[in-house]
PDB file of N, CA and C in Angstrom:
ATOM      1  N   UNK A   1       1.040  32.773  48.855  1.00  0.00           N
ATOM      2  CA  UNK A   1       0.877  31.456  49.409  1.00  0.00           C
ATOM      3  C   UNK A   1      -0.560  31.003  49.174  1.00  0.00           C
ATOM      4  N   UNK A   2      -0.631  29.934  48.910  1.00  0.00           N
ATOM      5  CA  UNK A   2      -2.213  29.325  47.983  1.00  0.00           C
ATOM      6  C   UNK A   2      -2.493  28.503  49.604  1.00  0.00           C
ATOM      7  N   UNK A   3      -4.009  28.233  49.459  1.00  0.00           N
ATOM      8  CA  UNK A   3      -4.859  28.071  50.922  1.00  0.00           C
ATOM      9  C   UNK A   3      -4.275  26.414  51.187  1.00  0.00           C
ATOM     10  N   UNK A   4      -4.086  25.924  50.320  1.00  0.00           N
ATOM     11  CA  UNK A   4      -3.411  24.316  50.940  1.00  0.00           C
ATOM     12  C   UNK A   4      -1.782  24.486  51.440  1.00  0.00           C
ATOM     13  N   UNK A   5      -0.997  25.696  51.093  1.00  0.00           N
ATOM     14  CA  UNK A   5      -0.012  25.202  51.838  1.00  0.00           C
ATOM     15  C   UNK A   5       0.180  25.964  53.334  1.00  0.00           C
ATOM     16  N   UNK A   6       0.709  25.143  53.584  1.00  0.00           N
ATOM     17  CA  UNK A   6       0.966  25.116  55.191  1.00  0.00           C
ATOM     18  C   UNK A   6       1.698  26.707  55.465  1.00  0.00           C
ATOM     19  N   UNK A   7       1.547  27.945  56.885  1.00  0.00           N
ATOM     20  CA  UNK A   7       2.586  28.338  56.854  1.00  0.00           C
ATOM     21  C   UNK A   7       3.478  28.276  57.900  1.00  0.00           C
ATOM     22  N   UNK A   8       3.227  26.620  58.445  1.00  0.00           N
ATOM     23  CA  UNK A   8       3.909  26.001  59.491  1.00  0.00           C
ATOM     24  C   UNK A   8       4.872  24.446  58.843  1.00  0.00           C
ATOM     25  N   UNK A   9       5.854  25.138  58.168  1.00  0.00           N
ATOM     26  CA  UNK A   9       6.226  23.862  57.480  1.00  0.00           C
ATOM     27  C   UNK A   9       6.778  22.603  58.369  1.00  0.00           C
ATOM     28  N   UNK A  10       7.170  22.898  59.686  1.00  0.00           N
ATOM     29  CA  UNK A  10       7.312  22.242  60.821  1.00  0.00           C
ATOM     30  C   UNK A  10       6.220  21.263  61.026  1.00  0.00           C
ATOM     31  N   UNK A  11       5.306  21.697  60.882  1.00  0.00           N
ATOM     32  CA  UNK A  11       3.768  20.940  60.940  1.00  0.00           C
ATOM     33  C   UNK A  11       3.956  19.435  60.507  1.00  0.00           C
ATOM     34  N   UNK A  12       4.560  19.654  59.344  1.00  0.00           N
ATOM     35  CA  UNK A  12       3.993  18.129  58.634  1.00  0.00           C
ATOM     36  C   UNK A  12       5.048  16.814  59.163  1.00  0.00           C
ATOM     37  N   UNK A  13       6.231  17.525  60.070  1.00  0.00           N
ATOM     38  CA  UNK A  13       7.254  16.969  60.170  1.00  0.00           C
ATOM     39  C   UNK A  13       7.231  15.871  61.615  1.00  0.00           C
ATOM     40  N   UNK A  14       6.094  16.092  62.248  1.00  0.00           N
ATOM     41  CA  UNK A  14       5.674  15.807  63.607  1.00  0.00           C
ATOM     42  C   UNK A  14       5.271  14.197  63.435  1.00  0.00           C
ATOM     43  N   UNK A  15       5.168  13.350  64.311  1.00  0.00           N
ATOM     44  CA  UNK A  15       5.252  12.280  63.954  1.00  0.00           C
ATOM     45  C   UNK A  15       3.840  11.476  64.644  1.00  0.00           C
ATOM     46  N   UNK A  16       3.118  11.053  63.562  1.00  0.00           N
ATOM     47  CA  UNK A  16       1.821  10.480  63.759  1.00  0.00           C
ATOM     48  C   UNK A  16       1.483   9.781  65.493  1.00  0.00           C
ATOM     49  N   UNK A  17       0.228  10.523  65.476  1.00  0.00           N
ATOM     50  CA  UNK A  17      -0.163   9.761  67.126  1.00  0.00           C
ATOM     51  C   UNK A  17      -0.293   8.076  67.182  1.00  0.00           C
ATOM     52  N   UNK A  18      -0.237   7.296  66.458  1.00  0.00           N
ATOM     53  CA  UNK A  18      -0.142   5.831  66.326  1.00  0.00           C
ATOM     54  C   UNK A  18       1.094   5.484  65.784  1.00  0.00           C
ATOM     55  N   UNK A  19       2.194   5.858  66.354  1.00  0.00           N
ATOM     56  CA  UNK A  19       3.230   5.556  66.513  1.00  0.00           C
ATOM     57  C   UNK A  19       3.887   4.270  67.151  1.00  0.00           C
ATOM     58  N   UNK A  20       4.837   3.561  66.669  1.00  0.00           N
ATOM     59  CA  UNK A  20       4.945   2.094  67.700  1.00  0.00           C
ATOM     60  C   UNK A  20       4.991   2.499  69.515  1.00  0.00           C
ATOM     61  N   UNK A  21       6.041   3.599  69.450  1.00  0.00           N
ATOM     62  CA  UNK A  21       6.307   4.352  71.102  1.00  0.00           C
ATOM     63  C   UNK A  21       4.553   4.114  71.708  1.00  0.00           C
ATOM     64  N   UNK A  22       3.881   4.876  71.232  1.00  0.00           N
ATOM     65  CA  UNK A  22       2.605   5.120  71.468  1.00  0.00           C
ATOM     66  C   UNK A  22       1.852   3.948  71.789  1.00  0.00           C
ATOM     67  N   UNK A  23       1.263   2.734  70.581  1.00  0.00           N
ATOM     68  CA  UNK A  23       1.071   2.261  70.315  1.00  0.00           C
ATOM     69  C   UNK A  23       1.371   1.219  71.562  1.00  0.00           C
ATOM     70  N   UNK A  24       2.612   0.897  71.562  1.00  0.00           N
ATOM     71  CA  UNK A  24       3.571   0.048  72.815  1.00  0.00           C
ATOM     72  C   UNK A  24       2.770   0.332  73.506  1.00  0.00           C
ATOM     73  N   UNK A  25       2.739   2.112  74.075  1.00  0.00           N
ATOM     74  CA  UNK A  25       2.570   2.482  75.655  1.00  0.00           C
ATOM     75  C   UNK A  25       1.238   1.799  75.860  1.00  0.00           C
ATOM     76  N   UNK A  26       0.208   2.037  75.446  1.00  0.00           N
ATOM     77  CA  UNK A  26      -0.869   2.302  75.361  1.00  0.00           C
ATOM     78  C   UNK A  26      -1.457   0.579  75.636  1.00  0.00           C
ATOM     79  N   UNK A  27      -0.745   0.275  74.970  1.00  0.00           N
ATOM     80  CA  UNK A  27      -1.095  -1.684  75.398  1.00  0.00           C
ATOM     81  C   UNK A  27      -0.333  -2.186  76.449  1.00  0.00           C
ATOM     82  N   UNK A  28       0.577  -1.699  76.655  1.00  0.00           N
ATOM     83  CA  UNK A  28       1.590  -1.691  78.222  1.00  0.00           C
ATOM     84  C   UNK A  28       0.473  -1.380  79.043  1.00  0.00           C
ATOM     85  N   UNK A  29      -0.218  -0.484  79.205  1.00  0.00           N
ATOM     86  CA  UNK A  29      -1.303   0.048  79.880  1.00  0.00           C
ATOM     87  C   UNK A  29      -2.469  -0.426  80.041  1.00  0.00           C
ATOM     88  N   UNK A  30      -2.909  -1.184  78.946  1.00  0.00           N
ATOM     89  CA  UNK A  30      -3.780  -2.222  79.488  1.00  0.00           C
ATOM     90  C   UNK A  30      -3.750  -3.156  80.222  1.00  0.00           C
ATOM     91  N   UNK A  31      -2.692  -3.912  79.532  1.00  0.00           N
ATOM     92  CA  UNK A  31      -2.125  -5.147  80.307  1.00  0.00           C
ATOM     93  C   UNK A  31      -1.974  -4.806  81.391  1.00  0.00           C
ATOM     94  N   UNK A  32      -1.408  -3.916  82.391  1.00  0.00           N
ATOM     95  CA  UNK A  32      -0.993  -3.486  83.413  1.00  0.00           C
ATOM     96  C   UNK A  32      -2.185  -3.754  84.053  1.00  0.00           C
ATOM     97  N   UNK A  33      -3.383  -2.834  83.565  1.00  0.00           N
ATOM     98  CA  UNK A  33      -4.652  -2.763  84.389  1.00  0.00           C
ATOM     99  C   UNK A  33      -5.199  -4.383  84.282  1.00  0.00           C
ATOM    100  N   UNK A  34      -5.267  -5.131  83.232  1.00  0.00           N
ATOM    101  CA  UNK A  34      -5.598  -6.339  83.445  1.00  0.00           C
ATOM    102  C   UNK A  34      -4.885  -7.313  84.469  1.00  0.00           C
ATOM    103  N   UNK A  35      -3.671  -6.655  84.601  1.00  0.00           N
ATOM    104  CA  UNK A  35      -2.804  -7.678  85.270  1.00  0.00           C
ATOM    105  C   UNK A  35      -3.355  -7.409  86.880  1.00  0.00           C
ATOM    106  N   UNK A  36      -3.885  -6.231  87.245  1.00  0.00           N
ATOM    107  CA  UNK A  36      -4.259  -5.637  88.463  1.00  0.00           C
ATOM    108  C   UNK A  36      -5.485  -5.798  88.898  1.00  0.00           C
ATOM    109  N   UNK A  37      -6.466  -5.741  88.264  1.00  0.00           N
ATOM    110  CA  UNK A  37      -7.923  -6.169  88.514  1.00  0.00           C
ATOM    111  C   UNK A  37      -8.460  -7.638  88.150  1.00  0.00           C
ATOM    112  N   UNK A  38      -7.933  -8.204  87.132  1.00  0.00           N
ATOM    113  CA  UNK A  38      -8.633  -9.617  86.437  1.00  0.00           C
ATOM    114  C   UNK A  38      -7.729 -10.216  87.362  1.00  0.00           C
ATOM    115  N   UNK A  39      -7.108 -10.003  88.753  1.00  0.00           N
ATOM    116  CA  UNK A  39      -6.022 -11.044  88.906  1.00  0.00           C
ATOM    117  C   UNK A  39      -6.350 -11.874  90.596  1.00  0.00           C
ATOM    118  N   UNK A  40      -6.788 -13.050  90.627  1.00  0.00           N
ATOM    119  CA  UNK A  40      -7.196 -13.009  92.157  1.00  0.00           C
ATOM    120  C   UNK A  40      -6.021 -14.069  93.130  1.00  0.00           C
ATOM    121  N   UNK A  41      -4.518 -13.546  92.790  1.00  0.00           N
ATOM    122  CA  UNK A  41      -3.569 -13.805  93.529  1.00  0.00           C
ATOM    123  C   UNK A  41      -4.191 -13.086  94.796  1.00  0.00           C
ATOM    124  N   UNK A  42      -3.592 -13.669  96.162  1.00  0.00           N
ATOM    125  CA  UNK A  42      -3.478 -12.883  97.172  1.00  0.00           C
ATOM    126  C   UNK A  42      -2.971 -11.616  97.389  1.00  0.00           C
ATOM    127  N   UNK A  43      -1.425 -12.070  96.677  1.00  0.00           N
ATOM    128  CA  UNK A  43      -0.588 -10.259  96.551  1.00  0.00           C
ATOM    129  C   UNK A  43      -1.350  -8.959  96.031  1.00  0.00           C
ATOM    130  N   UNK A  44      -2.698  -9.627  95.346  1.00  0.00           N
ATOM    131  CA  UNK A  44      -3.511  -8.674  94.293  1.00  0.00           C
ATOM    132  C   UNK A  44      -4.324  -7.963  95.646  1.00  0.00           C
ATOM    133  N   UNK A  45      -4.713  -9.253  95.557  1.00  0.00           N
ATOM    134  CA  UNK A  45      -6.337  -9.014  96.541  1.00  0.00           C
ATOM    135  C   UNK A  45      -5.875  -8.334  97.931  1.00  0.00           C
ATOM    136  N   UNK A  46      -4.795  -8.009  98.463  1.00  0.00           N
ATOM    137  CA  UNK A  46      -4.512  -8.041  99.487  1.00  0.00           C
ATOM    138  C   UNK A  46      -3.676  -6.707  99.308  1.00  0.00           C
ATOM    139  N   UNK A  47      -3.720  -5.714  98.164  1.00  0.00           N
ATOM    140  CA  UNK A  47      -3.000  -4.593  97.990  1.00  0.00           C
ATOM    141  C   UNK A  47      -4.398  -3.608  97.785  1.00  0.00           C
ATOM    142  N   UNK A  48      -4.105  -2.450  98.535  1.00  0.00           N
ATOM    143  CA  UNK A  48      -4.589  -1.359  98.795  1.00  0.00           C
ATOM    144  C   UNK A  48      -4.946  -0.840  96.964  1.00  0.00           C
ATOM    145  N   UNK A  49      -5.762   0.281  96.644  1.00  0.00           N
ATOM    146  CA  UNK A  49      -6.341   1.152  95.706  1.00  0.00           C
ATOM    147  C   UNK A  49      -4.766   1.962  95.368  1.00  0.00           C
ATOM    148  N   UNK A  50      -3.964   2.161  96.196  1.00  0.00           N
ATOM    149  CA  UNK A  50      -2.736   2.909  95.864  1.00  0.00           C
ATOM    150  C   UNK A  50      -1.568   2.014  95.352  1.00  0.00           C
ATOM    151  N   UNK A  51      -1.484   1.044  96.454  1.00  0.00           N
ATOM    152  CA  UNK A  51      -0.523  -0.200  95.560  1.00  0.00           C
ATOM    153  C   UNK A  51      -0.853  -0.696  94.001  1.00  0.00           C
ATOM    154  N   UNK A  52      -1.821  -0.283  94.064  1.00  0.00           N
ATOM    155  CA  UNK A  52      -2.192  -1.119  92.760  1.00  0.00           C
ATOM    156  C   UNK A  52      -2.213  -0.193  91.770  1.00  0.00           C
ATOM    157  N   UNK A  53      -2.561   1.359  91.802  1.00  0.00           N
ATOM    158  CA  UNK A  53      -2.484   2.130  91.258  1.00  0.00           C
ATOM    159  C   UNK A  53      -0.882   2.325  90.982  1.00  0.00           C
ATOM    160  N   UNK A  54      -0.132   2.287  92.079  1.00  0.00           N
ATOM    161  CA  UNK A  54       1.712   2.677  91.692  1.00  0.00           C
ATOM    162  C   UNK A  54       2.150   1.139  90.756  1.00  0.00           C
ATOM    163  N   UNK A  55       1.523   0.253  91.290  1.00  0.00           N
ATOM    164  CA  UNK A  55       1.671  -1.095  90.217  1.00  0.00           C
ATOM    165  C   UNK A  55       1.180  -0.971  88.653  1.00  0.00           C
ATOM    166  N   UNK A  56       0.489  -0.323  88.639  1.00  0.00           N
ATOM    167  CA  UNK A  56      -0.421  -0.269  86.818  1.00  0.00           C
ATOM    168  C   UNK A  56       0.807   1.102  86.290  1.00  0.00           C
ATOM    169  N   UNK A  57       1.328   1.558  86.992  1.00  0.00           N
ATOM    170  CA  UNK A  57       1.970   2.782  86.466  1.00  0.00           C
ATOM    171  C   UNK A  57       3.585   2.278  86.541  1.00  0.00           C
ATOM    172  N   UNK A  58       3.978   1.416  87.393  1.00  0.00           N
ATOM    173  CA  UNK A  58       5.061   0.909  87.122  1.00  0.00           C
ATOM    174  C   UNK A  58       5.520  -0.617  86.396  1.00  0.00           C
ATOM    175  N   UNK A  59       4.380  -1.196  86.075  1.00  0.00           N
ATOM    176  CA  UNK A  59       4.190  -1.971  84.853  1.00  0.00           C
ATOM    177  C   UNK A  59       3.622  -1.491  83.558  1.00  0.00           C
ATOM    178  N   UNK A  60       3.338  -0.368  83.404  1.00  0.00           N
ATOM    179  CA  UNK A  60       3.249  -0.090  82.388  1.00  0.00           C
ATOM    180  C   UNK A  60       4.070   0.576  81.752  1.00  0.00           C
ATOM    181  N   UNK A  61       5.376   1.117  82.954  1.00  0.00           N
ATOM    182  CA  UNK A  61       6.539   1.634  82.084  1.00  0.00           C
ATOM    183  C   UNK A  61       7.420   0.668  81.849  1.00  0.00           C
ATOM    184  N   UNK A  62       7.664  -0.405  82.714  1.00  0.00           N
ATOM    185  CA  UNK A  62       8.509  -1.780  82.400  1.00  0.00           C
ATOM    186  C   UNK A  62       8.035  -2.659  80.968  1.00  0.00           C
ATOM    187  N   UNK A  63       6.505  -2.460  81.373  1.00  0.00           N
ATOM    188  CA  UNK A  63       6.160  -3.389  79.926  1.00  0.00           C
ATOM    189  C   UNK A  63       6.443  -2.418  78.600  1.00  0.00           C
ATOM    190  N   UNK A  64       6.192  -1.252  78.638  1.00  0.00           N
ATOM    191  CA  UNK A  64       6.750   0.199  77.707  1.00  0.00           C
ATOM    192  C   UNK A  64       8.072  -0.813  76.984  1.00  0.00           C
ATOM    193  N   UNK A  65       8.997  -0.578  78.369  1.00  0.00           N
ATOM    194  CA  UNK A  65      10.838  -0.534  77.977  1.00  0.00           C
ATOM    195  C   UNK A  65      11.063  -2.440  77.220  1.00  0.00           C
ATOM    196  N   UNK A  66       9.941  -3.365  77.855  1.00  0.00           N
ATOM    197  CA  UNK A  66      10.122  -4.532  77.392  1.00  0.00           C
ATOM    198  C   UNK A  66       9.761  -4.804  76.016  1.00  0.00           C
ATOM    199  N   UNK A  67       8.708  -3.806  75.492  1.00  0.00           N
ATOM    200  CA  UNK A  67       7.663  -3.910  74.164  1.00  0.00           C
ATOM    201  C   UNK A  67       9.307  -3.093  73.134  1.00  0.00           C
ATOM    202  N   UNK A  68      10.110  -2.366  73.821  1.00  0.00           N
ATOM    203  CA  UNK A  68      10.893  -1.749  72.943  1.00  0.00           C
ATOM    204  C   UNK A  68      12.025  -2.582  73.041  1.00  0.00           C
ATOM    205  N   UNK A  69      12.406  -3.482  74.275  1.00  0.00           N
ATOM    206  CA  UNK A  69      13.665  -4.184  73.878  1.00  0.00           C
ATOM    207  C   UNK A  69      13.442  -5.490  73.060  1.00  0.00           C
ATOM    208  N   UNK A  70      12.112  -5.736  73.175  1.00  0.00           N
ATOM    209  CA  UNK A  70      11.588  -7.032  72.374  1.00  0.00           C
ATOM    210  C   UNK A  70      11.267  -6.559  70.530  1.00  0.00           C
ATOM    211  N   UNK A  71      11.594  -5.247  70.353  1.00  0.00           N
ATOM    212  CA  UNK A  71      11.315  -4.342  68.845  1.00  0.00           C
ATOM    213  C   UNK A  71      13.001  -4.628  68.585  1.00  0.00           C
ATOM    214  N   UNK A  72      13.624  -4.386  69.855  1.00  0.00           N
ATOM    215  CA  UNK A  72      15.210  -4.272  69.337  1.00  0.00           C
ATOM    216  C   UNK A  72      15.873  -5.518  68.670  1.00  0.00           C
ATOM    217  N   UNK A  73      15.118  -6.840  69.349  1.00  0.00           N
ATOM    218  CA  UNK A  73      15.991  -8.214  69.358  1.00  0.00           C
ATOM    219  C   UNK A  73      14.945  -8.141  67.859  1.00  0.00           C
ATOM    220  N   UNK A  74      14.222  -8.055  67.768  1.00  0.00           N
ATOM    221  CA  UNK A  74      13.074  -8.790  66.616  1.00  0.00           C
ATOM    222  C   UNK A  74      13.545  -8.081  65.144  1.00  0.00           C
ATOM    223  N   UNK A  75      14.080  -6.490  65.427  1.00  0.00           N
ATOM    224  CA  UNK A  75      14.851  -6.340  63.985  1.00  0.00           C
ATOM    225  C   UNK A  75      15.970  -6.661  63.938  1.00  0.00           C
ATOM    226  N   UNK A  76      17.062  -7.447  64.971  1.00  0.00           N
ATOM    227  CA  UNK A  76      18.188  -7.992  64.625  1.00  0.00           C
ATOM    228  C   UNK A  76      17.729  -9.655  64.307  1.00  0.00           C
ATOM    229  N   UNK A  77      16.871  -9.944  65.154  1.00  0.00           N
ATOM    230  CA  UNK A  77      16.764 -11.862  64.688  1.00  0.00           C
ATOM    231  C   UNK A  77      15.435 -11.887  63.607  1.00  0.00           C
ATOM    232  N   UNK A  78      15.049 -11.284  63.214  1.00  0.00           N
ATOM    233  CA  UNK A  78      14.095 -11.158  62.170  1.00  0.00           C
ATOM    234  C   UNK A  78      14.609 -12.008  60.823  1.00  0.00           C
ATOM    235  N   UNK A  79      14.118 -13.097  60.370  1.00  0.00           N
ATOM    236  CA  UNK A  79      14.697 -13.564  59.159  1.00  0.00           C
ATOM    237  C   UNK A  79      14.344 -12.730  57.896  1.00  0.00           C
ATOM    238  N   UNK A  80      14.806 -12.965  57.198  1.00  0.00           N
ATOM    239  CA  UNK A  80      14.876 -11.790  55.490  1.00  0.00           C
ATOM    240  C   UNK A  80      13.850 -13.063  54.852  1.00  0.00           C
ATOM    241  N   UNK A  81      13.647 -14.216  55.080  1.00  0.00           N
ATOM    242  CA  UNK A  81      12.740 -15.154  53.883  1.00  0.00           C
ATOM    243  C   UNK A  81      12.485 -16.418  55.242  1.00  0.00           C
ATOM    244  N   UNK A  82      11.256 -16.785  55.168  1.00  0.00           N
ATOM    245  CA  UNK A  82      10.662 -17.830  55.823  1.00  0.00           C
ATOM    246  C   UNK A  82      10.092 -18.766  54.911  1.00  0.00           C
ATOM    247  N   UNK A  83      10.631 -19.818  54.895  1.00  0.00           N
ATOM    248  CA  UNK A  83      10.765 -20.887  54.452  1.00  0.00           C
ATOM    249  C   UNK A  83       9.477 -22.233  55.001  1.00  0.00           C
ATOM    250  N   UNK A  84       8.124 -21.904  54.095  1.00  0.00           N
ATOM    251  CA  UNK A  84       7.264 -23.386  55.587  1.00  0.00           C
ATOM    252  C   UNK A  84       6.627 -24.539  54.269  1.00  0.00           C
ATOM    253  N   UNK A  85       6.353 -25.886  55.224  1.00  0.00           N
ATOM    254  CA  UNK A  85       5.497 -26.684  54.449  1.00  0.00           C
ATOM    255  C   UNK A  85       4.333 -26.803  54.794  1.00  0.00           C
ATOM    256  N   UNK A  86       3.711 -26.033  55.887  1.00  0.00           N
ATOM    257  CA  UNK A  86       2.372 -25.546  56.381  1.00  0.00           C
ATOM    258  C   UNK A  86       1.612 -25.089  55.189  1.00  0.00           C
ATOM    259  N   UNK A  87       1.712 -24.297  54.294  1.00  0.00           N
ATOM    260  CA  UNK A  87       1.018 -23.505  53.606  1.00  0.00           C
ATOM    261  C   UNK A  87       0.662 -22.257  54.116  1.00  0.00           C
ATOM    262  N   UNK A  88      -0.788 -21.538  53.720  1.00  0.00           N
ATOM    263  CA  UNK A  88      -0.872 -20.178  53.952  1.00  0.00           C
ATOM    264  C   UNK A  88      -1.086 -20.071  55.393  1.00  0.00           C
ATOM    265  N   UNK A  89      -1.558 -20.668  56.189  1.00  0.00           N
ATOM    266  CA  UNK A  89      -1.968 -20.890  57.854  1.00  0.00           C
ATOM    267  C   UNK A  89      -0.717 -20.569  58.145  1.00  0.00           C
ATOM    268  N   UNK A  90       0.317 -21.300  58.037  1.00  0.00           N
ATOM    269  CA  UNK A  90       1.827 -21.410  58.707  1.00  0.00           C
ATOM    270  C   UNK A  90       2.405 -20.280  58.443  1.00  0.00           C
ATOM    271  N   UNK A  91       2.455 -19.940  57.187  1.00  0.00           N
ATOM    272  CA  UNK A  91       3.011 -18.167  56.776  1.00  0.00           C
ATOM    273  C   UNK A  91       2.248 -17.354  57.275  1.00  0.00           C
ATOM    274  N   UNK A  92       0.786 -17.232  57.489  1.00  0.00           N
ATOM    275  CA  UNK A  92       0.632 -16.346  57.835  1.00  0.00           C
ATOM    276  C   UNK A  92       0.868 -15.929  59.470  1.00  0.00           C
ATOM    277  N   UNK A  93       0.770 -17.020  60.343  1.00  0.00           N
ATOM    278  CA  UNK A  93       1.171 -17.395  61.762  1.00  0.00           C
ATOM    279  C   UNK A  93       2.819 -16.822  61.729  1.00  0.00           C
ATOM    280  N   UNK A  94       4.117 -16.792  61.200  1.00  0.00           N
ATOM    281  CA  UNK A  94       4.966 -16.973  61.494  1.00  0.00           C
ATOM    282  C   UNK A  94       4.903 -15.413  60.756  1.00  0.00           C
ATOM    283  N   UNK A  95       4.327 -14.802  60.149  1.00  0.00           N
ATOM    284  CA  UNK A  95       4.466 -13.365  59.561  1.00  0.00           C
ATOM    285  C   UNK A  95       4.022 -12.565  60.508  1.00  0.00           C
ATOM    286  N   UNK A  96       2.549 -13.005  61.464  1.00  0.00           N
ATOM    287  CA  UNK A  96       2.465 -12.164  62.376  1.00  0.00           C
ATOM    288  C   UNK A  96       3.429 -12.497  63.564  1.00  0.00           C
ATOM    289  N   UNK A  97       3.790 -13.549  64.018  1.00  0.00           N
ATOM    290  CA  UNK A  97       4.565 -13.249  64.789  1.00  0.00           C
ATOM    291  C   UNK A  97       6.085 -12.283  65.136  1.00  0.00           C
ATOM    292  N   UNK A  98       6.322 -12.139  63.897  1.00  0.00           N
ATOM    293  CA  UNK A  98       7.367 -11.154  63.902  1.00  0.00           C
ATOM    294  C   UNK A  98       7.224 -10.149  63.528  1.00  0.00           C
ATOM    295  N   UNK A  99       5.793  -9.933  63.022  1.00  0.00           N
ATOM    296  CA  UNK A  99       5.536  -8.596  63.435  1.00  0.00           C
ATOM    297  C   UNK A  99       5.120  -8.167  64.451  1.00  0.00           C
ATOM    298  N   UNK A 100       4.597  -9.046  65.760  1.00  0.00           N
ATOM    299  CA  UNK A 100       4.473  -8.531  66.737  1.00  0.00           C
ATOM    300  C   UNK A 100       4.662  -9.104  68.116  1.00  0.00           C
ATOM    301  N   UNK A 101       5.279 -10.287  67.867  1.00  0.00           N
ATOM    302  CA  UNK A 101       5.580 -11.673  68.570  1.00  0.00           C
ATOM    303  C   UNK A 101       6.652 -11.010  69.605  1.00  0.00           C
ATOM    304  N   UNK A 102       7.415 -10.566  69.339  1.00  0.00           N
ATOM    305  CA  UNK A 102       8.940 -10.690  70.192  1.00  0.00           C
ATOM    306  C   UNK A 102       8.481  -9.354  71.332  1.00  0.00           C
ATOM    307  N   UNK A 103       7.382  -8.154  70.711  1.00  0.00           N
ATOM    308  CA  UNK A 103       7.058  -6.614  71.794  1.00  0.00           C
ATOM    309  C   UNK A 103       6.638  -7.228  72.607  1.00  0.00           C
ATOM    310  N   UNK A 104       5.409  -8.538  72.228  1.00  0.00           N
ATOM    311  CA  UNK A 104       4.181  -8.636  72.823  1.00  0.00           C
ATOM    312  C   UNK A 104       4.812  -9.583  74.504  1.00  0.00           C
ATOM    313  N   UNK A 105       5.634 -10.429  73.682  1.00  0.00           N
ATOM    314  CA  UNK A 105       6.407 -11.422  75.312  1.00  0.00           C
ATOM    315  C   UNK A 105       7.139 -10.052  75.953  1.00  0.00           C
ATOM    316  N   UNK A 106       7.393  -8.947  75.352  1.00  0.00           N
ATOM    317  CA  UNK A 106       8.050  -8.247  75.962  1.00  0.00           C
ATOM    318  C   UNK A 106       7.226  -7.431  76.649  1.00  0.00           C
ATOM    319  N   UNK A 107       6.433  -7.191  76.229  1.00  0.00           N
ATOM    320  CA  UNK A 107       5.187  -6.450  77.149  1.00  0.00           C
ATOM    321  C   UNK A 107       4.832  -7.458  78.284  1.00  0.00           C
ATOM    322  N   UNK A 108       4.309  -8.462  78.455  1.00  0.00           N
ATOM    323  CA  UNK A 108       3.447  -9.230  79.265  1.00  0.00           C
ATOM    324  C   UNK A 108       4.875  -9.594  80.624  1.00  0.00           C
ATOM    325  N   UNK A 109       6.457  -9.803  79.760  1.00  0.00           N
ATOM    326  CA  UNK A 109       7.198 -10.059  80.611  1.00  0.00           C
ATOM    327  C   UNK A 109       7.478  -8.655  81.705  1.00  0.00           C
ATOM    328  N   UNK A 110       7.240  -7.508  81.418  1.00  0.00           N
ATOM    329  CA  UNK A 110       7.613  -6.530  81.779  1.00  0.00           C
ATOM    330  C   UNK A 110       6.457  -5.954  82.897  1.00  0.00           C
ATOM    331  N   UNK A 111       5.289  -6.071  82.488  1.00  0.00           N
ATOM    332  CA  UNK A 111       4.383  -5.733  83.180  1.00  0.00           C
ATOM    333  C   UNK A 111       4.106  -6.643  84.377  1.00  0.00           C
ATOM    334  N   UNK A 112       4.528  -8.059  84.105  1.00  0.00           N
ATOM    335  CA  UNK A 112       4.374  -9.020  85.049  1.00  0.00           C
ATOM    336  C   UNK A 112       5.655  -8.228  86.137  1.00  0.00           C
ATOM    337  N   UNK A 113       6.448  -8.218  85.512  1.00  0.00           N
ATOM    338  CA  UNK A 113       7.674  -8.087  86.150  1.00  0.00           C
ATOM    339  C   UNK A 113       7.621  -6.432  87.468  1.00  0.00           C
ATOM    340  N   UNK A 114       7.131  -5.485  86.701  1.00  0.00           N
ATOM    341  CA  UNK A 114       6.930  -4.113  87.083  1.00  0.00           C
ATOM    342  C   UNK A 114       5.777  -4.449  88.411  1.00  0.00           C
ATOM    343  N   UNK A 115       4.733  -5.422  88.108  1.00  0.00           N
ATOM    344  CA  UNK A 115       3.523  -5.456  88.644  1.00  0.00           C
ATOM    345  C   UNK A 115       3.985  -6.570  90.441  1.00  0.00           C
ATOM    346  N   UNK A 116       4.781  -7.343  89.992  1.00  0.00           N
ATOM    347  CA  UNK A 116       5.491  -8.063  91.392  1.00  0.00           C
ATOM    348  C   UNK A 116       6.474  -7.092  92.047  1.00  0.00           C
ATOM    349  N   UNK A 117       7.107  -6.635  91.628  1.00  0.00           N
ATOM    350  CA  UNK A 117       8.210  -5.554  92.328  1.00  0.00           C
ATOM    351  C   UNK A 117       7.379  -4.382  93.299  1.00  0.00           C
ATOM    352  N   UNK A 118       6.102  -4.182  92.714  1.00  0.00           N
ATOM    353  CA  UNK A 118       5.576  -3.423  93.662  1.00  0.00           C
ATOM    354  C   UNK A 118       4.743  -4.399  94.405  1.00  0.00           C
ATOM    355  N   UNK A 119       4.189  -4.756  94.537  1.00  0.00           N
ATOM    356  CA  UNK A 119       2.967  -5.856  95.256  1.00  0.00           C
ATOM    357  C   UNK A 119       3.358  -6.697  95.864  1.00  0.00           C
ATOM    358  N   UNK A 120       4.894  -7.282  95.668  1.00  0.00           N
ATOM    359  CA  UNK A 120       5.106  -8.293  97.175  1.00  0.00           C
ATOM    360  C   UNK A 120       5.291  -7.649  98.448  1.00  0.00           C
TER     361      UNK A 120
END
């Protein structure tokens, strides 16, 4: 066996740490914390270091499951050719949005959502 190959062929099969799963979580998790500290509702201001802590942890798994059901709808309604009279501004606007348009409402809806269920 020569020094570049592996003698863990399992190794290579593992699936990169910037993964969408990952990737999702990890911005679910911000948002969460933004949604909890940058926020000066009453329900905010008026919840304990623990409420708010079980709130950032249960919006960040709602916004998780929303960033993945908003991946699910976006490769079924995803168009195959976009059609604009904008030019490159308009294509490029309507290219990122489906690449990341449909997780991102799904994140913000989820975390909002995760973040009221605990805090009223």
């Amino acid at each position: 066996m020569s020094k570049n190959e592996s003698s863990h062929p399992e190794a290579s099969e593992l699936p990169s740490i910037c993964s969408p799963l990952v990737l999702w979580g990890a911005v679910a998790l911000v948002v969460a914390i933004v949604f909890c500290t940058a926020n000066n509702s009453a329900m905010v201001l008026g919840a304990g270091f623990s409420a708010k802590l079980l709130a950032i942890l249960i919006g960040t798994l709602f916004g998780w499951v929303g960033a993945m059901i908003g991946d699910a709808l976006r490769k079924i309604a995803q168009p195959d050719a976009v059609f604009t009279s904008g030019g490159l501004l308009q294509l490029a606007g309507l290219k990122l949005f489906w690449k990341i348009g449909p997780q991102s409402i799904g994140v913000v809806l989820g975390v909002a959502l995760g973040c009221v269920l605990v805090l009223r």
